[in-house]
N, C-alpha and C. Protein backbone atom coordinates (compact mmCIF):
# COMPACT_ATOMS: atom_id res chain seq x y z
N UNK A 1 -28.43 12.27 -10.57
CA UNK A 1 -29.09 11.11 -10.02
C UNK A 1 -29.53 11.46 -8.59
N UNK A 2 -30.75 10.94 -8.17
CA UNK A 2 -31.50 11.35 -7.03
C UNK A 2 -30.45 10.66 -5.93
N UNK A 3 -30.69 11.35 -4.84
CA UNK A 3 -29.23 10.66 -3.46
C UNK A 3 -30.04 9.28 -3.58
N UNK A 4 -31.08 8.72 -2.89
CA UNK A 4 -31.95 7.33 -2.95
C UNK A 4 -31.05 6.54 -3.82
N UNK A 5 -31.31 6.83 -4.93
CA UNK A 5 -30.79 5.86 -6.07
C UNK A 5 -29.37 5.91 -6.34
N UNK A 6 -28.16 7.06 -5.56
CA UNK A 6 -26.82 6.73 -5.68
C UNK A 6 -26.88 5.78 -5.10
N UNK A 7 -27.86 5.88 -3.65
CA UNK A 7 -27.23 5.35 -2.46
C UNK A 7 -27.61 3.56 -2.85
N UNK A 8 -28.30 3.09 -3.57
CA UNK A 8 -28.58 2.22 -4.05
C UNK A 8 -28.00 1.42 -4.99
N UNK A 9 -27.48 2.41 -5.78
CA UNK A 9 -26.51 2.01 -6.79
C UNK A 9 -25.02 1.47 -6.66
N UNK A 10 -24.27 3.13 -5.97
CA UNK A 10 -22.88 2.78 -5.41
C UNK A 10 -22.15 1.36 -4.70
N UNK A 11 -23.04 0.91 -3.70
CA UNK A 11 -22.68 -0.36 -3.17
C UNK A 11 -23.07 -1.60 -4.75
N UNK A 12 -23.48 -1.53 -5.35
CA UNK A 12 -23.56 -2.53 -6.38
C UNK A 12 -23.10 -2.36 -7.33
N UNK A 13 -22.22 -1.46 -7.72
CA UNK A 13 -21.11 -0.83 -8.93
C UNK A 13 -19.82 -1.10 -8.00
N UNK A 14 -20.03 -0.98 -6.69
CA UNK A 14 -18.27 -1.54 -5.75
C UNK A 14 -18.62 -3.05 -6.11
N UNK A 15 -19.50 -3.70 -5.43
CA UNK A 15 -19.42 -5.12 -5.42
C UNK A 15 -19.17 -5.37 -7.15
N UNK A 16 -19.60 -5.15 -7.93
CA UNK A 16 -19.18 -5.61 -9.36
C UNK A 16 -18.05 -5.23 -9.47
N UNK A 17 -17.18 -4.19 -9.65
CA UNK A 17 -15.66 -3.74 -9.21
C UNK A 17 -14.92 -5.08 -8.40
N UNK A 18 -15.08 -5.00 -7.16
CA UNK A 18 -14.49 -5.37 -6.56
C UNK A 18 -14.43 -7.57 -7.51
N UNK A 19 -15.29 -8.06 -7.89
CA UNK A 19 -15.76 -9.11 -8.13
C UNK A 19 -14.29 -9.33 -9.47
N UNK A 20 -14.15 -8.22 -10.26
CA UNK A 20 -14.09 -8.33 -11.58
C UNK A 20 -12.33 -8.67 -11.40
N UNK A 21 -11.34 -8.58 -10.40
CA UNK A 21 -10.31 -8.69 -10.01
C UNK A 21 -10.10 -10.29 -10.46
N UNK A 22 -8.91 -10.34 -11.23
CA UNK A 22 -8.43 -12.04 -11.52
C UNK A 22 -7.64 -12.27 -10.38
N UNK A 23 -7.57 -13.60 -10.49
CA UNK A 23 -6.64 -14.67 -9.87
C UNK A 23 -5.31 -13.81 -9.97
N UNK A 24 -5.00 -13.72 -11.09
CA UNK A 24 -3.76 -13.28 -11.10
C UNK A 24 -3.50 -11.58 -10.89
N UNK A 25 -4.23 -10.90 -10.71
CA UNK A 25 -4.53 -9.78 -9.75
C UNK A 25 -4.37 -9.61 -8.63
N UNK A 26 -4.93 -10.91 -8.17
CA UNK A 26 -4.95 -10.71 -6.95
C UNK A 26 -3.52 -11.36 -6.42
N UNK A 27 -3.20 -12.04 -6.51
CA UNK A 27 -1.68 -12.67 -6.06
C UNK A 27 -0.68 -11.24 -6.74
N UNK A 28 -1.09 -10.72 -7.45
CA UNK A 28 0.42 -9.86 -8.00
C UNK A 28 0.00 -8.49 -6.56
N UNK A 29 -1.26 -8.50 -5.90
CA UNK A 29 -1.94 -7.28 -5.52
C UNK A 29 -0.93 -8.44 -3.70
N UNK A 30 -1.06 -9.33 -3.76
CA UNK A 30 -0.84 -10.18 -2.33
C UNK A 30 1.03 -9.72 -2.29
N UNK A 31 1.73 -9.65 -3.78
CA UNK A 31 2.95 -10.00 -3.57
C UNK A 31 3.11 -8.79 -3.43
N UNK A 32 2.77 -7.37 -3.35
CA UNK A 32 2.97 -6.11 -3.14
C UNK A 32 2.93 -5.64 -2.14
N UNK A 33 1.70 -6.28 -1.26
CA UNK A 33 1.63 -6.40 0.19
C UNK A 33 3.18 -6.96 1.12
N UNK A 34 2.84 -7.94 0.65
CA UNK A 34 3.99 -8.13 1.07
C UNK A 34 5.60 -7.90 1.19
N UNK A 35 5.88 -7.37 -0.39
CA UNK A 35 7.52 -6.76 -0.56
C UNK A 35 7.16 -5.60 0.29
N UNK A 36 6.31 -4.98 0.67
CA UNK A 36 5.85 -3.27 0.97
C UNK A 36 6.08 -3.91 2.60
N UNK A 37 5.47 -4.74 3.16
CA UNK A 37 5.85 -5.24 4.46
C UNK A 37 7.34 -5.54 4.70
N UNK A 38 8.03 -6.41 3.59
CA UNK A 38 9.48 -6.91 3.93
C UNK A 38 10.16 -5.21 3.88
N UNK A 39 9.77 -4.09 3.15
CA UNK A 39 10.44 -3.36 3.34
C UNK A 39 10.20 -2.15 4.32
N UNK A 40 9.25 -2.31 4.97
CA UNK A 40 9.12 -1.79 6.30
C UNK A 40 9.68 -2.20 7.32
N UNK A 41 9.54 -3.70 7.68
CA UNK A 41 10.38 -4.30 8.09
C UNK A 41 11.87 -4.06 8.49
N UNK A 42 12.57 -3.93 7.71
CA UNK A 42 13.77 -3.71 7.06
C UNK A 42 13.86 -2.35 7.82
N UNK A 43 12.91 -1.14 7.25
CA UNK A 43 13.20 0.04 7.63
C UNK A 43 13.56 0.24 9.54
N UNK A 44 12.53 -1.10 9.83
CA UNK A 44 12.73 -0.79 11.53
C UNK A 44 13.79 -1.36 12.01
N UNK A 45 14.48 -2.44 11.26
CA UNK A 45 15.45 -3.12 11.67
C UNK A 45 16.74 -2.28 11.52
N UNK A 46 16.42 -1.25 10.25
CA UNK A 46 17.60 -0.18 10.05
C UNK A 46 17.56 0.76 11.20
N UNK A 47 16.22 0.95 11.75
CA UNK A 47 16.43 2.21 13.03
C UNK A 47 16.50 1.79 14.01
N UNK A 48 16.43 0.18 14.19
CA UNK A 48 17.11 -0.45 15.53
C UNK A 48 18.07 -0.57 15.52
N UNK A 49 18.94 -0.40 14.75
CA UNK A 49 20.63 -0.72 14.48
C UNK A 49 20.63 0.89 14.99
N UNK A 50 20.22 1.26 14.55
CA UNK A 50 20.69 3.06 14.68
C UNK A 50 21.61 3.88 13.98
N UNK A 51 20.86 3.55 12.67
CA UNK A 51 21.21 3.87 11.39
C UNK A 51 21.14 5.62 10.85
N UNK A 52 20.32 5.72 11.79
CA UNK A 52 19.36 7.10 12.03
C UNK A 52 18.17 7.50 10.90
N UNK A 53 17.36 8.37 11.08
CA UNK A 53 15.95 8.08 10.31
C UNK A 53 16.85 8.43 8.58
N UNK A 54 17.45 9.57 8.27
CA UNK A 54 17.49 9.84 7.31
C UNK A 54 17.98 8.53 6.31
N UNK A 55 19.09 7.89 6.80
CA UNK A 55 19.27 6.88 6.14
C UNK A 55 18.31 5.83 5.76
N UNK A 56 17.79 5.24 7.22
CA UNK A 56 16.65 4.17 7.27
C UNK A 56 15.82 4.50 5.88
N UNK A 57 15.14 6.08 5.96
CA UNK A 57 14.13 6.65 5.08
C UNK A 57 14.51 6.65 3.75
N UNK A 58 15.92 6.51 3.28
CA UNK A 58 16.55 6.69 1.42
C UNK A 58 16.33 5.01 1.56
N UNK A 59 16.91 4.06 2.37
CA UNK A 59 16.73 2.47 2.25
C UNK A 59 15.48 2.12 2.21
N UNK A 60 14.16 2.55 2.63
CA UNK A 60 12.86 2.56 2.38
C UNK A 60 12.10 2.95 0.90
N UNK A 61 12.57 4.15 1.14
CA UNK A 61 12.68 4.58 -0.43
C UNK A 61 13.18 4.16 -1.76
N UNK A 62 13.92 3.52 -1.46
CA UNK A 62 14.95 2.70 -2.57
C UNK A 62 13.89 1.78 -2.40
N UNK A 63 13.71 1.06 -1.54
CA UNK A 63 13.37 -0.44 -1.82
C UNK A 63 11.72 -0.55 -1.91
N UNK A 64 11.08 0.37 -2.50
CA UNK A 64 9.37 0.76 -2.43
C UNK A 64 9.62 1.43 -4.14
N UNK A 65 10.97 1.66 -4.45
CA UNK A 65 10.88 2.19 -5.92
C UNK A 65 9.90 1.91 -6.90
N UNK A 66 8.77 2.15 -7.21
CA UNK A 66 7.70 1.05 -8.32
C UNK A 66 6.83 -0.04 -7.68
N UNK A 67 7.18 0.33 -6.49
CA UNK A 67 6.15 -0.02 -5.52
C UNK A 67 4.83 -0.09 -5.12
N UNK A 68 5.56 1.25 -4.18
CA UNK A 68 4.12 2.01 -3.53
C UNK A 68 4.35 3.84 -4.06
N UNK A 69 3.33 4.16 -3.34
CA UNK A 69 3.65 5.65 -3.80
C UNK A 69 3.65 5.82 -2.13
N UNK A 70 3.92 7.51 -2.46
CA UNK A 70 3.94 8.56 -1.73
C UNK A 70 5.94 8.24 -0.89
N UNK A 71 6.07 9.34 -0.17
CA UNK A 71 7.67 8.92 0.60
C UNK A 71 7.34 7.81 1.72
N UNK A 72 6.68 7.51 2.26
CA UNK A 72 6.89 6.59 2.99
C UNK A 72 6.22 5.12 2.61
N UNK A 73 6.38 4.83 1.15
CA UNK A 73 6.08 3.83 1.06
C UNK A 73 4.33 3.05 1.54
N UNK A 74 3.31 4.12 0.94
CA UNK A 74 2.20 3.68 1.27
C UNK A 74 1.80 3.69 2.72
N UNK A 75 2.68 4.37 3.46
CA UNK A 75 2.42 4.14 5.00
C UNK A 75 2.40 5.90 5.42
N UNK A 76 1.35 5.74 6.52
CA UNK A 76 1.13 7.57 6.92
C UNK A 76 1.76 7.62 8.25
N UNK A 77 2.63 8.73 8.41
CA UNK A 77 3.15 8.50 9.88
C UNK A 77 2.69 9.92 10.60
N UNK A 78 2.77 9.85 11.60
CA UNK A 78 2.02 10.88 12.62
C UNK A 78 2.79 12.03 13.17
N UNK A 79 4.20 11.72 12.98
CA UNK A 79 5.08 12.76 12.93
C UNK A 79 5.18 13.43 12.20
């Protein structure tokens, strides 16, 4: 396909994508956000206690089980 006509296309194959998401998609997609927040949360409240990272990081891990992916729970850290 000519670049012109990806470039034409792509944004109107996302917007139909993006459109095609149910009600109930989207609340199960809201409540993931959120357990993924309560357990970040959690993770900082474990390294303010001073739990130390390794622990904090298995209690993160545990609680993102079927979650999110990757080890830190959908989150990229810079260290």
């Amino acid at each position: 396909m000519k670049p012109l006509l990806m470039a034409l296309f792509l944004p109107l194959l996302a917007a139909t994508a993006a459109a095609q998401h149910t009600d109930k998609e989207i609340k199960e997609d809201i409540a993931r956000h959120r357990a993924m927040a309560a357990a970040h949360d959690n993770a900082a409240k474990c390294l303010e206690a001073g739990k130390g990272e390794k622990a904090c990081l298995a209690e993160l891990q545990a609680a993102c089980k079927g979650l999110a992916i990757g080890k830190y729970c959908g989150m990229r850290h810079v260290h």
